[in-house]
N, C-alpha and C. Protein backbone atom coordinates (compact mmCIF):
# COMPACT_ATOMS: atom_id res chain seq x y z
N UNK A 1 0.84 -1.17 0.00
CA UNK A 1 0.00 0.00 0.00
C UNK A 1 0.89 1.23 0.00
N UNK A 2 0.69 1.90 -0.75
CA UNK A 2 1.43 3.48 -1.32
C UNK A 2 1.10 4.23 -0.58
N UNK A 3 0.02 4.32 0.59
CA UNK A 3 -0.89 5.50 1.06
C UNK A 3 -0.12 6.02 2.54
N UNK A 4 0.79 6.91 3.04
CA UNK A 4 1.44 7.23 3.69
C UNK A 4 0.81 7.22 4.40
N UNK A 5 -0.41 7.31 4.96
CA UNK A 5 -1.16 7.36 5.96
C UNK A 5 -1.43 5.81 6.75
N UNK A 6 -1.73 5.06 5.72
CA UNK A 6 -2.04 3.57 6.07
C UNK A 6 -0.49 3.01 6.45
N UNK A 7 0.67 3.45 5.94
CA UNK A 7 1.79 2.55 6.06
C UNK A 7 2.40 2.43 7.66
N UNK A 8 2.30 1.10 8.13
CA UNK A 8 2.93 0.93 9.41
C UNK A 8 3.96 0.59 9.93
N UNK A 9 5.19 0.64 8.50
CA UNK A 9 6.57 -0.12 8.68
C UNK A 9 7.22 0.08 9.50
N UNK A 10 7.53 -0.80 10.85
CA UNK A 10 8.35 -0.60 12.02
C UNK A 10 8.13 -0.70 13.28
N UNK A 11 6.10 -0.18 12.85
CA UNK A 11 5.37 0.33 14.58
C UNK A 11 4.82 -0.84 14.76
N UNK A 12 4.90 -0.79 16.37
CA UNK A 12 4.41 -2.03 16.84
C UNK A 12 3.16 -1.74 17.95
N UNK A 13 2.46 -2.36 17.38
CA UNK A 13 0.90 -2.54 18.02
C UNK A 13 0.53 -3.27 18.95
N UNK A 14 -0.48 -2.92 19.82
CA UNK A 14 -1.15 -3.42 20.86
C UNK A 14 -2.89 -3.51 20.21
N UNK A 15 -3.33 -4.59 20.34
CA UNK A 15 -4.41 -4.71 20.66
C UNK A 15 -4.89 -5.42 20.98
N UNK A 16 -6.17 -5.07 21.95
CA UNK A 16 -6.36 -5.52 23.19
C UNK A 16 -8.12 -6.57 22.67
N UNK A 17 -8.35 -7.45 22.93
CA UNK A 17 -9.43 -8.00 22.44
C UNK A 17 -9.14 -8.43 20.92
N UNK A 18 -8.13 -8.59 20.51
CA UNK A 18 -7.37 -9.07 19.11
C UNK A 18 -7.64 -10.33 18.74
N UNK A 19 -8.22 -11.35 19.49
CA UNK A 19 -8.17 -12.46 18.73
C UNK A 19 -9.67 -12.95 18.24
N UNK A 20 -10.41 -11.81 18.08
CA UNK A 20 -11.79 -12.06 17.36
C UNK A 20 -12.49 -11.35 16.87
N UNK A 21 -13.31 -11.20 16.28
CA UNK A 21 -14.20 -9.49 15.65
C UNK A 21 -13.34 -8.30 15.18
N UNK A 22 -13.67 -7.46 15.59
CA UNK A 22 -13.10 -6.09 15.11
C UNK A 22 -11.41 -6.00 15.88
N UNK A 23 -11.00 -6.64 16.74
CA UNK A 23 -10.20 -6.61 16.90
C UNK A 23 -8.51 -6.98 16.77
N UNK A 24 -9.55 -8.26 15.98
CA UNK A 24 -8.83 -9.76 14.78
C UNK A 24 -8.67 -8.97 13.59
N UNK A 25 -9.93 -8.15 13.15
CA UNK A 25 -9.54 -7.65 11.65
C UNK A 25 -8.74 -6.13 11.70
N UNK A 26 -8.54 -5.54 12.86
CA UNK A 26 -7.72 -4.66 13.29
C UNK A 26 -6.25 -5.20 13.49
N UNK A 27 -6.13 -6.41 13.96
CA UNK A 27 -4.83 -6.60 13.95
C UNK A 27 -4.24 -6.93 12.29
N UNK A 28 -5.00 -7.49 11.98
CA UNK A 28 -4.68 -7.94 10.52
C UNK A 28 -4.81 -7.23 9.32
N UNK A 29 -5.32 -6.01 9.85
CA UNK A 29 -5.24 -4.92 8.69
C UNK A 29 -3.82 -4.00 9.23
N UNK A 30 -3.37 -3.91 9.98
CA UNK A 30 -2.26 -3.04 10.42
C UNK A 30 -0.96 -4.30 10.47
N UNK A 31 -1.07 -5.43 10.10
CA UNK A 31 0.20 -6.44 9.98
C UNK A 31 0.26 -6.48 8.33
N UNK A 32 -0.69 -6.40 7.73
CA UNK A 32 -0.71 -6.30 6.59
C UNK A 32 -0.05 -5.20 5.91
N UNK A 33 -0.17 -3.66 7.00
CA UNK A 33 0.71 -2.65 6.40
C UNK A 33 2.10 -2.34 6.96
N UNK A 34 2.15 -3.41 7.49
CA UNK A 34 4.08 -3.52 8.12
C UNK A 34 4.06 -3.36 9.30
N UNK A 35 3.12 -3.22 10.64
CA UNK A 35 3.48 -3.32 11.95
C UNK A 35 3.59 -4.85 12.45
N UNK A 36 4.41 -4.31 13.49
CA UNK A 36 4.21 -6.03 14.21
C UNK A 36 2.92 -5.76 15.49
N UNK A 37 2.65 -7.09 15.17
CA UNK A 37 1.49 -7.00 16.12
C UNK A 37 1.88 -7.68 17.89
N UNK A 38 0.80 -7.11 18.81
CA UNK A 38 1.24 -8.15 19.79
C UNK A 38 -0.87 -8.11 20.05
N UNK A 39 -0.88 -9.04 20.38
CA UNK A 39 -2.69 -9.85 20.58
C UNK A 39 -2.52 -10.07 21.80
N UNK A 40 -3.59 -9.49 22.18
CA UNK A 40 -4.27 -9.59 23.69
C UNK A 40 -5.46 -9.78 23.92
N UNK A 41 -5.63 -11.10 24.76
CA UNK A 41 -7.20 -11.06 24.99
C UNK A 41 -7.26 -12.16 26.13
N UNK A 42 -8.16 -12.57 27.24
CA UNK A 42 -8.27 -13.43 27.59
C UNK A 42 -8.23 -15.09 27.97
N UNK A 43 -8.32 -15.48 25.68
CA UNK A 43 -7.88 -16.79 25.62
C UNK A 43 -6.76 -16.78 24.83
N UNK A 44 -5.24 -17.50 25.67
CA UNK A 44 -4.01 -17.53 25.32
C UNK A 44 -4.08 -17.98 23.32
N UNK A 45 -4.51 -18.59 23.76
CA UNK A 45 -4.52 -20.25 22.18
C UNK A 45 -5.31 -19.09 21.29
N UNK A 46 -6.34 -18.49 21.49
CA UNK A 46 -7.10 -17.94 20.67
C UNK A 46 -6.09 -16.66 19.99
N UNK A 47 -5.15 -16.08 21.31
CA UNK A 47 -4.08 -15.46 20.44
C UNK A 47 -3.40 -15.71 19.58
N UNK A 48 -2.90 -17.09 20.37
CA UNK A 48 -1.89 -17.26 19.31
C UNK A 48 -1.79 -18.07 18.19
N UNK A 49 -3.51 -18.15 17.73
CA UNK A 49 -3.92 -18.03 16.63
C UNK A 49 -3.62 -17.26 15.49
N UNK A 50 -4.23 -16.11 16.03
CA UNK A 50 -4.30 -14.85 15.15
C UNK A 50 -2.30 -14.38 15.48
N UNK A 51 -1.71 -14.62 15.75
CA UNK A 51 -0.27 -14.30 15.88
C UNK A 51 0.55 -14.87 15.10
N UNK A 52 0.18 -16.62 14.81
CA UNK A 52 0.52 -16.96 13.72
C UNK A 52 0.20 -16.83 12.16
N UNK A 53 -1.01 -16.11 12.42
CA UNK A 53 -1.26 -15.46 11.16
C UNK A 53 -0.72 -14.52 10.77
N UNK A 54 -0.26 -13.45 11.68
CA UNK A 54 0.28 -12.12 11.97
C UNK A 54 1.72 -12.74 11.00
N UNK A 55 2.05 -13.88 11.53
CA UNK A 55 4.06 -14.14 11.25
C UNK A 55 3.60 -15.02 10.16
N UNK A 56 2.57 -15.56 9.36
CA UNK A 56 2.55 -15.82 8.33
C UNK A 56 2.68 -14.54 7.47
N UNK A 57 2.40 -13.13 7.46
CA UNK A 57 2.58 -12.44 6.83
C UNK A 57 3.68 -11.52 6.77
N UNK A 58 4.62 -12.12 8.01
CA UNK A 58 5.86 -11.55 7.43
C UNK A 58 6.18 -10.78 8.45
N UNK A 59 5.45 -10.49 9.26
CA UNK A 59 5.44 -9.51 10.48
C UNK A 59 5.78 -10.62 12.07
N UNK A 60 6.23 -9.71 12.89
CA UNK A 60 6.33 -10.42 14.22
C UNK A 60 4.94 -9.81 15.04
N UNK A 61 4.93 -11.58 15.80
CA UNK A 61 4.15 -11.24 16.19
C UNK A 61 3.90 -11.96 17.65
N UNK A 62 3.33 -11.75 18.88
CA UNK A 62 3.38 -12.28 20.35
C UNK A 62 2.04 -12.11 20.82
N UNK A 63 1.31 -13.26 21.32
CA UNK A 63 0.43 -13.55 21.77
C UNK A 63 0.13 -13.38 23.47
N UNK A 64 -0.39 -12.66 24.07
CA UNK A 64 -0.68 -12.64 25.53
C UNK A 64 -1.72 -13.08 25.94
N UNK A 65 -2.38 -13.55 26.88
CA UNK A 65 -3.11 -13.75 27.79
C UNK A 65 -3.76 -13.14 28.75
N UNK A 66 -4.58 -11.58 28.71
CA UNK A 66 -4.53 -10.98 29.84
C UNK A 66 -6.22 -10.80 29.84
N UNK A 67 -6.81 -10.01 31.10
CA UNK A 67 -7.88 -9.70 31.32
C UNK A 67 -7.59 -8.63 31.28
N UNK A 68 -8.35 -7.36 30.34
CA UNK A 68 -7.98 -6.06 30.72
C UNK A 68 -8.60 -5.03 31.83
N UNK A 69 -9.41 -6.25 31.93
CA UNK A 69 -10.50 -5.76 33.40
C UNK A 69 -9.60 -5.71 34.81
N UNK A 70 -8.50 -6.23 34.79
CA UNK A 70 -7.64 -6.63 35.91
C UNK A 70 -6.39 -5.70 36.10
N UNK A 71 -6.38 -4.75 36.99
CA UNK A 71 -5.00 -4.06 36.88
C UNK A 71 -3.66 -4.81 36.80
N UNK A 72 -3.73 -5.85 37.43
CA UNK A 72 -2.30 -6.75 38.15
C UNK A 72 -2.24 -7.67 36.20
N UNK A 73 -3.38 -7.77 35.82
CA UNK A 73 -3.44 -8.72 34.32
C UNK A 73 -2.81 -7.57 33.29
N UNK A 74 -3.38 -5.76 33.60
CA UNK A 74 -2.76 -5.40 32.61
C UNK A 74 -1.31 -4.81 32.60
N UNK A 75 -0.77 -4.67 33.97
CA UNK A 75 0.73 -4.32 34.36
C UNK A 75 1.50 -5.33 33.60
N UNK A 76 1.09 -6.74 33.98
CA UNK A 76 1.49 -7.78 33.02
C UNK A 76 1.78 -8.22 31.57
N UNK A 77 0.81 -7.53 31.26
CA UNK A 77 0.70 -7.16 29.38
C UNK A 77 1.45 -6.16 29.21
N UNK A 78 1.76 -4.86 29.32
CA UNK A 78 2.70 -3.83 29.28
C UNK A 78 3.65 -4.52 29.82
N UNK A 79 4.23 -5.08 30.61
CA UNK A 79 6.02 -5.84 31.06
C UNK A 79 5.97 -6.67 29.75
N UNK A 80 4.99 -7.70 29.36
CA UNK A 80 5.92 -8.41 28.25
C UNK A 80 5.37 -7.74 27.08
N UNK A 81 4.81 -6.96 26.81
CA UNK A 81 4.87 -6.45 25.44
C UNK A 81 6.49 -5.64 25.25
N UNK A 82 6.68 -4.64 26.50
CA UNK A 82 7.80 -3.83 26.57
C UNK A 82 9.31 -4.29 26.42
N UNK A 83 9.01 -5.60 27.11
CA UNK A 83 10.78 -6.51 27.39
C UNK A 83 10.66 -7.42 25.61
N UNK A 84 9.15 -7.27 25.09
CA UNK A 84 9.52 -8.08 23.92
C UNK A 84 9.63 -7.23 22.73
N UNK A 85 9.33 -6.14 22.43
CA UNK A 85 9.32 -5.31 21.86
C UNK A 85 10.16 -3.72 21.84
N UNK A 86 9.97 -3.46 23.36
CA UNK A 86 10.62 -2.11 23.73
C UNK A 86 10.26 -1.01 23.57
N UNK A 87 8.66 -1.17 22.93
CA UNK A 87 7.73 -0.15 23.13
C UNK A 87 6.52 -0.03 22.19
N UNK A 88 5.61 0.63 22.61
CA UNK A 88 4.54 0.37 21.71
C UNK A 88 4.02 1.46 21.19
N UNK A 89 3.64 1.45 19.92
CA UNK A 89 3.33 2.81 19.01
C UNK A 89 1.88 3.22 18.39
N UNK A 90 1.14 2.07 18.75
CA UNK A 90 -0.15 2.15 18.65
C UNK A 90 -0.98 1.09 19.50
N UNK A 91 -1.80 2.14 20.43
CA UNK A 91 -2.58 1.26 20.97
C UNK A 91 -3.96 1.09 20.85
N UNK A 92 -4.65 -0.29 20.72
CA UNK A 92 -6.42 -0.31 20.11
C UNK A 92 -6.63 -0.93 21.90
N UNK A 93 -7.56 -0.19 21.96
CA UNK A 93 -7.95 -0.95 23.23
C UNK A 93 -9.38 -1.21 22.88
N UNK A 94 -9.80 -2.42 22.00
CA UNK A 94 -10.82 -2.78 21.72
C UNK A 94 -11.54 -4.20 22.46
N UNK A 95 -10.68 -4.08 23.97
CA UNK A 95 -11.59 -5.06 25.10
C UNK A 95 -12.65 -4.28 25.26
């Protein structure tokens, strides 16, 4: 995609409720334009579903496990997104 606006080469994403609905086709429209993704949602497996789809397309990608309803679940998601990535440049918080 040519469209400077859509292009995500480099940035790495958070989103939160990623492994289903609007949040599945949010991750997969922004891995598609060069971010790496990281998927968050409740069911681990259901991430890292959609994560291997993410690294079928060429992009990296890390699956979490968190409740975002839970402070202590989302301190947790920010430590390993941060130690796996080193920072995050877009965040969907579509829990």
């Amino acid at each position: 995609m040519n469209d400077p606006l859509l292009n995500f080469d480099g940035k790495v994403a958070l989103v939160t409720g990623g492994s289903r609905g609007l949040g599945y086709q949010m991750a997969k429209a922004l891995a598609e334009r060069g971010a790496d993704i990281i998927v968050a949602s409740r069911k681990v497996e259901a991430c890292e579903k959609v994560a291997e789809e993410v690294r079928g397309l060429g992009r990296q990608a890390l699956a979490i496990g968190a409740h975002c309803g839970k402070w202590d679940e989302i301190d947790r998601l920010i430590e390993i997104a941060y130690a796996e990535f080193g920072r995050v440049d877009i965040l969907i918080n579509n829990a």
